[in-house]
Protein backbone atom coordinates (compact mmCIF):
# COMPACT_ATOMS: atom_id res chain seq x y z
CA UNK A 1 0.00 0.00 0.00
CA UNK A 2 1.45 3.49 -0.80
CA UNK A 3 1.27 6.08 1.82
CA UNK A 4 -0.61 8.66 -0.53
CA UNK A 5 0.11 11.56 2.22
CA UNK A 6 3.72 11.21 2.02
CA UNK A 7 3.87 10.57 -1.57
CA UNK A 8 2.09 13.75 -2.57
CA UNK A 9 3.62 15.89 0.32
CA UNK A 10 7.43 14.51 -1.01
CA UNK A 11 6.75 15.79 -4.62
CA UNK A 12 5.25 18.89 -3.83
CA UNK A 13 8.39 19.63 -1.07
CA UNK A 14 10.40 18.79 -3.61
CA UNK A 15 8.72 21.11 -6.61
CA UNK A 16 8.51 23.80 -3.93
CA UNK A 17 11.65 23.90 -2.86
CA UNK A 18 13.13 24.06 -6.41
CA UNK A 19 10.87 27.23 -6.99
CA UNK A 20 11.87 28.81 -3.75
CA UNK A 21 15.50 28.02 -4.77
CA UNK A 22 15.18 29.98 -8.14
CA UNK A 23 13.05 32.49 -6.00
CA UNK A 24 15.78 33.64 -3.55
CA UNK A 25 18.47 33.55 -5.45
CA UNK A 26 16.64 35.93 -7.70
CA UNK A 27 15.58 38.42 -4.64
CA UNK A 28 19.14 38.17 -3.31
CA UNK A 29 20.15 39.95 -6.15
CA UNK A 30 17.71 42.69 -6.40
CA UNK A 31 18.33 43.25 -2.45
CA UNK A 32 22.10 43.72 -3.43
CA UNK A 33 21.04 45.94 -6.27
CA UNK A 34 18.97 47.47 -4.27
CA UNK A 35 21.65 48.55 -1.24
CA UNK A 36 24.56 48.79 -4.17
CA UNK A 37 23.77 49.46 -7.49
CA UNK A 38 26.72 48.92 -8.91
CA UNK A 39 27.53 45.81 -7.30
CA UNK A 40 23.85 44.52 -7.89
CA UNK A 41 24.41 45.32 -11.71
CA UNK A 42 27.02 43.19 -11.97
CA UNK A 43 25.96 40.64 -9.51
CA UNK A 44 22.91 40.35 -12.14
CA UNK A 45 25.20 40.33 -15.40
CA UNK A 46 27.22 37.95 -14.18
CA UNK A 47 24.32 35.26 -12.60
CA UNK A 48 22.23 36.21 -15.72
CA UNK A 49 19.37 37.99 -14.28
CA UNK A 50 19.71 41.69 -15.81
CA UNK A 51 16.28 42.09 -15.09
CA UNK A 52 17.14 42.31 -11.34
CA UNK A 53 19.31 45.59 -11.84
CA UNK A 54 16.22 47.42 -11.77
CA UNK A 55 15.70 46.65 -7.98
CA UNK A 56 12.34 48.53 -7.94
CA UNK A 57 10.79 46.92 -10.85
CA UNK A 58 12.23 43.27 -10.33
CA UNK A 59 10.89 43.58 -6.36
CA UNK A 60 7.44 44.23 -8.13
CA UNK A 61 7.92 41.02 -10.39
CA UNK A 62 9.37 38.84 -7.53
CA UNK A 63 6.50 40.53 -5.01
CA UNK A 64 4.03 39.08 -7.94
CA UNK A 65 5.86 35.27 -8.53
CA UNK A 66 5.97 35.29 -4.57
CA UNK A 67 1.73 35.91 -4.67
CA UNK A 68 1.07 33.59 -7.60
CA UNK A 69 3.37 30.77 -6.24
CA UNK A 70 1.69 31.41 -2.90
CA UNK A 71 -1.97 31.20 -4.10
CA UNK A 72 -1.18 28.41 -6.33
CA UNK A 73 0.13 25.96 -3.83
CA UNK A 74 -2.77 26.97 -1.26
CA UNK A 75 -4.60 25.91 -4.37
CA UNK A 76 -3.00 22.61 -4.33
CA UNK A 77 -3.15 21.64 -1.34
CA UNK A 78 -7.14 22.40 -0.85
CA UNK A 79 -7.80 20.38 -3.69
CA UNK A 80 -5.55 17.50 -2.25
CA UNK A 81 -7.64 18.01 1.11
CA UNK A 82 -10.71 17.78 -0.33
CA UNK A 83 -10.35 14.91 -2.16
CA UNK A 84 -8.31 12.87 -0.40
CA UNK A 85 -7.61 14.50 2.77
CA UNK A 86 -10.17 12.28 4.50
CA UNK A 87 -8.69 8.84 3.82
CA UNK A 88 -4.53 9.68 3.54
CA UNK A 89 -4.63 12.41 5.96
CA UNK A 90 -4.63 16.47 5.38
CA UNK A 91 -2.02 18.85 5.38
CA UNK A 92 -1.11 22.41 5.72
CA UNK A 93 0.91 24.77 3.42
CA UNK A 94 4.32 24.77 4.28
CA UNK A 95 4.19 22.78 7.27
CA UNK A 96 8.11 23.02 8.24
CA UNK A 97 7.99 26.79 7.75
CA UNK A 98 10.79 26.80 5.57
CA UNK A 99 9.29 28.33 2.32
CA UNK A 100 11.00 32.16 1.67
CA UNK A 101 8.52 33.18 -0.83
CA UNK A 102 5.70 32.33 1.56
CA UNK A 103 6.81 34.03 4.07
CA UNK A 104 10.19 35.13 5.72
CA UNK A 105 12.60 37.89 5.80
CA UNK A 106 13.22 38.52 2.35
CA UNK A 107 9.70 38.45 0.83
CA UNK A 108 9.27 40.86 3.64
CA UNK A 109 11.94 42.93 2.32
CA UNK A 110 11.08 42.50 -1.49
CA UNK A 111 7.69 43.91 -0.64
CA UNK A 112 8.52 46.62 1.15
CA UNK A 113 11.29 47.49 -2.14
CA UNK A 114 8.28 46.97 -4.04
CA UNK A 115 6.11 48.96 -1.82
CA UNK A 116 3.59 45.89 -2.32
C-alpha cells in the first residue's frame, strides 16, 4: 500500500523547494542591487538575471511570482484536502515553515522594495 500523504507531500516539497531556490536567489540579487547598485548590476550580469538591476521593478515582479506561487500551492493543497484528505490524511501549506517566498525575511523585504 502506498502512503498517498507522504507521496504527494514529497513531490510537492520537492517542486517547492526548487521554486523557492530559483526564487531567492533571484531576490538576493535585487536586495544587493537594491543597497549597491553597482555591485547589484554586476551581480545580475554575471548570474544572468539583468532584469534584477532594476531593484524597484524586479521587487514588483518577484513581489508578484511570490503571490502567484503562494496562491497556487494553497490551491493545491485544498484540492488535495478535499479529495483525499479524509482517507490519507490532510495537510497544511508549508508545514516546516521553511518556504521564503511564503513568508520570511526577504519576501518581507522584497515587498517593502516593491512597496507591495
Amino acid at each position: 500500500s502506498v502512503d498517498m500523504r507522504g507521496w504527494f507531500a514529497s513531490v510537492l516539497t520537492k517542486e517547492t523547494k526548487k521554486l523557492d531556490a530559483c526564487w531567492v536567489a533571484a531576490a538576493r540579487t535585487v536586495l544587493l542591487a537594491a543597497r549597491s547598485p553597482r555591485a547589484g548590476r554586476i551581480n545580475a550580469k554575471l548570474c544572468g538575471r539583468s532584469w534584477c538591476a532594476d531593484s524597484t521593478g524586479a521587487a514588483c515582479m518577484l513581489a508578484g511570482w511570490a503571490n502567484l506561487a503562494c496562491t497556487a500551492l494553497r490551491k493545491i493543497i485544498k484540492k488535495y484536502n478535499k479529495q483525499c484528505g479524509a482517507m490519507h490524511g490532510k495537510f497544511d501549506v508549508d508545514e516546516d515553515g521553511t518556504l521564503h517566498f511564503h513568508h520570511g525575511r526577504i519576501r518581507q523585504e522584497i515587498l517593502a522594495l516593491a512597496q507591495w
